[in-house]
N, C-alpha and C. Protein backbone atom coordinates (compact mmCIF):
# COMPACT_ATOMS: atom_id res chain seq x y z
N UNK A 1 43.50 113.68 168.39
CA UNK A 1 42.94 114.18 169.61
C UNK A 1 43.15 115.69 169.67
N UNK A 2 42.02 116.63 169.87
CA UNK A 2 42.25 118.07 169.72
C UNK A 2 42.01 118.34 171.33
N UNK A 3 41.41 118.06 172.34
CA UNK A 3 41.49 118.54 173.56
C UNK A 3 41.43 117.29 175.10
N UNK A 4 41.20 117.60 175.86
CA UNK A 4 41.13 116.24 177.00
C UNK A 4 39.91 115.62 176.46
N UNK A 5 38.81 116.24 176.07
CA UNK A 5 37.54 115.25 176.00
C UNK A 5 38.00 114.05 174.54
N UNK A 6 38.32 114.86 174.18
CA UNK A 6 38.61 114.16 172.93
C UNK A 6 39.50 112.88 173.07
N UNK A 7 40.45 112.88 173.90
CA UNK A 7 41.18 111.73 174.28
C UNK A 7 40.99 110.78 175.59
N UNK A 8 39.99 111.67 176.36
CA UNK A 8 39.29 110.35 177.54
C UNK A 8 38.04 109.82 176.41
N UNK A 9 37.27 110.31 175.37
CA UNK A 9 36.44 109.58 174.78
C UNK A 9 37.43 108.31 173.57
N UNK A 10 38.45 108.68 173.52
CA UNK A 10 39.32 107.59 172.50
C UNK A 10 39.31 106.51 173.76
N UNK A 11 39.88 106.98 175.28
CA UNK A 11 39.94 105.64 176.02
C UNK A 11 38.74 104.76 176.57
N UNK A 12 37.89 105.17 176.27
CA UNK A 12 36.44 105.31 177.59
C UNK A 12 35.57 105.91 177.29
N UNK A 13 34.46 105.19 177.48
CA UNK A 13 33.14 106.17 177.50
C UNK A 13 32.83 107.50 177.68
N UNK A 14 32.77 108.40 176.96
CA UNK A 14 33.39 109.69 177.66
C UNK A 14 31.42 110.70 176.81
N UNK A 15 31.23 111.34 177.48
CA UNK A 15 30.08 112.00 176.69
C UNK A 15 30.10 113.22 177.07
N UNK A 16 31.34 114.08 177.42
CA UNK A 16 31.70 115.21 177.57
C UNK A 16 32.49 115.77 176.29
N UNK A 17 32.14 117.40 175.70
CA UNK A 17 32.24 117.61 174.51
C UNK A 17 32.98 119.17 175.10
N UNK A 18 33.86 119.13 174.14
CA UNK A 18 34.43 121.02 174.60
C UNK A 18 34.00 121.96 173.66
N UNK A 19 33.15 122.69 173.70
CA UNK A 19 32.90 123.78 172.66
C UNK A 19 33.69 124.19 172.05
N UNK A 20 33.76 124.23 170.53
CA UNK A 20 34.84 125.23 169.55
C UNK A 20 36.11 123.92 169.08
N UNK A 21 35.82 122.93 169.80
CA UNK A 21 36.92 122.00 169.46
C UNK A 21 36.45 121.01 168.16
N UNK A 22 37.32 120.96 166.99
CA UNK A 22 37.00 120.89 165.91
C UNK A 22 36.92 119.14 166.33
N UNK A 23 37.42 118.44 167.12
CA UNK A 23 37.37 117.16 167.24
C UNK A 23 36.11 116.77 168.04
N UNK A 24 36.01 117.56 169.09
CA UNK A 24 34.40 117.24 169.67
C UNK A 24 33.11 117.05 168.66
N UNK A 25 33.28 118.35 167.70
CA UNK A 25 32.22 119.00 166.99
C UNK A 25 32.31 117.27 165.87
N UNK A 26 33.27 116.77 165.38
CA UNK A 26 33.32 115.40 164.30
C UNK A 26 32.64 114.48 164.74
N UNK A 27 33.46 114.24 166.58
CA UNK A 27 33.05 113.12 167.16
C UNK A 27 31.31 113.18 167.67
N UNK A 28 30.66 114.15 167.69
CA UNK A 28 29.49 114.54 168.12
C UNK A 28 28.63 114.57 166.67
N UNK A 29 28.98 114.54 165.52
CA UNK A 29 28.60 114.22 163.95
C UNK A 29 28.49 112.46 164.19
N UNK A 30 29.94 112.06 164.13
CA UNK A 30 29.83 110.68 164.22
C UNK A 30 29.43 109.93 165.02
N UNK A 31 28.72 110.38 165.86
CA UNK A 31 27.95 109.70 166.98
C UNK A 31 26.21 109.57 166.34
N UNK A 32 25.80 110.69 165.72
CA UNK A 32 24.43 110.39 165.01
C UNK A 32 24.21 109.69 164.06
N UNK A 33 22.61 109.14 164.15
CA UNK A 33 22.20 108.15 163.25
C UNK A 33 22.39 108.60 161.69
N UNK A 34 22.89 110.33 161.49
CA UNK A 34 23.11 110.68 160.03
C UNK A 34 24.48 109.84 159.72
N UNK A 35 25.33 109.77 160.65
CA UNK A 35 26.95 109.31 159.90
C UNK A 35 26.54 108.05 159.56
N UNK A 36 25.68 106.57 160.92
CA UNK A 36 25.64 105.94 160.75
C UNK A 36 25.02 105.25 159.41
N UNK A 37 24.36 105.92 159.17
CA UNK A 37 23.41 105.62 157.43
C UNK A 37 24.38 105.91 156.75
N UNK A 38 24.61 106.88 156.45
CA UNK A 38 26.00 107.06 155.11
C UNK A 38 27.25 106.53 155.17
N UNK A 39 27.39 106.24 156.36
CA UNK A 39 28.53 105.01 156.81
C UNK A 39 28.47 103.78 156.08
N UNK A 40 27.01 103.20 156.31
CA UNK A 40 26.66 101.86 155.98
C UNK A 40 25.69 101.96 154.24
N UNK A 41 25.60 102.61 154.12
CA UNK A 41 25.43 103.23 152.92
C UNK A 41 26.11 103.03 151.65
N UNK A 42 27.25 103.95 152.03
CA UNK A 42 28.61 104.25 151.46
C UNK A 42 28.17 105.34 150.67
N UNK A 43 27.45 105.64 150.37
CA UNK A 43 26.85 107.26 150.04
C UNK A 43 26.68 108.15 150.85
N UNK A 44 27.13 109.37 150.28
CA UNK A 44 26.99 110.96 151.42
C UNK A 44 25.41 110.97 150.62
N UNK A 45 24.65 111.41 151.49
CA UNK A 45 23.46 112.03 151.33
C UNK A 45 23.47 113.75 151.52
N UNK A 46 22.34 114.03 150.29
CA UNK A 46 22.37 115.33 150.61
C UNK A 46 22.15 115.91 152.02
N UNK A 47 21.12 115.13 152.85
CA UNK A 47 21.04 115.56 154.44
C UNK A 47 22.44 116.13 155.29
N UNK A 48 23.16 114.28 155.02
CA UNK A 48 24.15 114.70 155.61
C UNK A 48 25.12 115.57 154.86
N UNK A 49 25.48 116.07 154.26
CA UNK A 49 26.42 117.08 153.63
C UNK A 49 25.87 118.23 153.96
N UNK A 50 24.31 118.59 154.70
CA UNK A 50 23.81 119.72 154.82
C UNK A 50 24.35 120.03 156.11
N UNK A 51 24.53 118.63 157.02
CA UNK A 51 25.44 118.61 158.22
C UNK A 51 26.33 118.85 158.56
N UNK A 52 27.01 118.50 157.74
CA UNK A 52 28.53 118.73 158.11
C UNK A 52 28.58 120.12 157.39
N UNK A 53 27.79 120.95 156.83
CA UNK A 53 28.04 122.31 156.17
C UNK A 53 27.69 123.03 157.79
N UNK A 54 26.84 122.92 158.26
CA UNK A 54 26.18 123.33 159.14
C UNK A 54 27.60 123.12 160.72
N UNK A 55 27.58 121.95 160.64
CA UNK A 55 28.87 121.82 161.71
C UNK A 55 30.53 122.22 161.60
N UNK A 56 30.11 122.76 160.23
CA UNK A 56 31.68 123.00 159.94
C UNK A 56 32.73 122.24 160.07
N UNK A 57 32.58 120.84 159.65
CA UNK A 57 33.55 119.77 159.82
C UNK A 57 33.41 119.03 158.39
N UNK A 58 34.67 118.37 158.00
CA UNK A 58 34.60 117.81 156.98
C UNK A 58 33.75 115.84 157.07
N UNK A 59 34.02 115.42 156.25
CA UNK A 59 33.64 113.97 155.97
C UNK A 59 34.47 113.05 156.71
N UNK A 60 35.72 113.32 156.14
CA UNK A 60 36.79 112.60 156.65
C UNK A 60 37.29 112.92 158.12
N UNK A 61 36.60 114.03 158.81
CA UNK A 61 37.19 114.70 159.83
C UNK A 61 36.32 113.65 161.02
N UNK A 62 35.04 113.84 160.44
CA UNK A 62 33.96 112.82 161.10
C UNK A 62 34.70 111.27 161.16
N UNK A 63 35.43 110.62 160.18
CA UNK A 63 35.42 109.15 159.90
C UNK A 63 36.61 109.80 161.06
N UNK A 64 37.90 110.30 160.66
CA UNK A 64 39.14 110.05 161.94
C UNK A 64 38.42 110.15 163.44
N UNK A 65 37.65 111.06 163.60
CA UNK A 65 36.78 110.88 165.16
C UNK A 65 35.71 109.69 165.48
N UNK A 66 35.13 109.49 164.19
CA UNK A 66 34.47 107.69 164.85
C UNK A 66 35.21 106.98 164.65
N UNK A 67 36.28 106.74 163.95
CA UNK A 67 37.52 106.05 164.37
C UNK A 67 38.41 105.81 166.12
N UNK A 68 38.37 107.13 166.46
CA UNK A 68 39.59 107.17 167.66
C UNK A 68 38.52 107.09 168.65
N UNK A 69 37.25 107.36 168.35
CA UNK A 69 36.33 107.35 169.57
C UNK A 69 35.57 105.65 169.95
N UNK A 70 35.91 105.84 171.11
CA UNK A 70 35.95 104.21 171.83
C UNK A 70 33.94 104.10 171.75
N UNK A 71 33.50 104.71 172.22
CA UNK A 71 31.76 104.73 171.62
C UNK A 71 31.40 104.16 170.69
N UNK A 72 32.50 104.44 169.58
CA UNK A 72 31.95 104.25 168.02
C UNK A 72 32.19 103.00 168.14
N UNK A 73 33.23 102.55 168.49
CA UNK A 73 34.42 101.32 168.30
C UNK A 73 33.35 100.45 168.60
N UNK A 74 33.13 100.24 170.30
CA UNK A 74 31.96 99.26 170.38
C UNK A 74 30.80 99.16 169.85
N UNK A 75 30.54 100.19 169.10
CA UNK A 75 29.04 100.12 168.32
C UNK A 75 29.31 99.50 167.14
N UNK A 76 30.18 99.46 166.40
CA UNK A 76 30.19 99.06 165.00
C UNK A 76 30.73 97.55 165.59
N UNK A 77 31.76 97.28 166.84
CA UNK A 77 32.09 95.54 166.83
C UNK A 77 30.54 95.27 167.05
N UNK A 78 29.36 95.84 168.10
CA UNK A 78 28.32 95.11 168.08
C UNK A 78 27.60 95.10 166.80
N UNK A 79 27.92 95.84 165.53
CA UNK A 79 27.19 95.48 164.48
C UNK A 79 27.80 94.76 163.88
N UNK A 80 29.09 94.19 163.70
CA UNK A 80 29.46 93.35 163.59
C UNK A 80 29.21 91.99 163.85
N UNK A 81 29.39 91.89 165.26
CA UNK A 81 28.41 90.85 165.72
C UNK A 81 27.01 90.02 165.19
N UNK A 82 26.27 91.37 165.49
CA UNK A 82 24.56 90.83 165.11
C UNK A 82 24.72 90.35 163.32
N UNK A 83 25.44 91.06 162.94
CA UNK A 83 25.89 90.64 161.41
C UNK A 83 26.46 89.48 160.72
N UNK A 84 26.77 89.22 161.80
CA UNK A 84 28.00 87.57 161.80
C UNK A 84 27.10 86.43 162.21
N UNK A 85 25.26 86.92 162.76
CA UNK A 85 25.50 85.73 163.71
C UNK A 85 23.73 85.58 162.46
């Protein structure tokens, strides 16, 4: 967690972002349909690597923020779900 947004979005729905905060800037990567493809993928695409050059955040910086972020959490149990059933 790098600032308050960053840790009311780990508890809760949170879609408030703090400028300059290297954890907003991941969790706001890992919220787009680019992480989600290379997520499920398991390949970085050149797109996304043009992204994260562009956002100045690493790969792994993205996975620890869709990790701690409660958004992500329920999106991947509901793909889970539809996946299971």
């Amino acid at each position: 967690m790098s600032c308050p947004d960053c840790t009311a979005a780990a508890q809760r729905s949170h879609w408030m972002f703090t400028a300059g905060c290297r954890g907003c800037i991941a969790r706001g990567v890992a919220r787009l349909p680019q992480f989600r493809k290379v997520r499920d993928a398991g390949v970085l695409d050149r797109a996304y690597r043009q992204l994260l050059e562009q956002a100045g955040v690493t790969h792994d910086e993205v996975k620890r923020a869709a990790a701690a972020d409660f958004e992500q959490r329920a999106q991947a149990e509901r793909g889970q779900q539809r996946r299971a059933a």
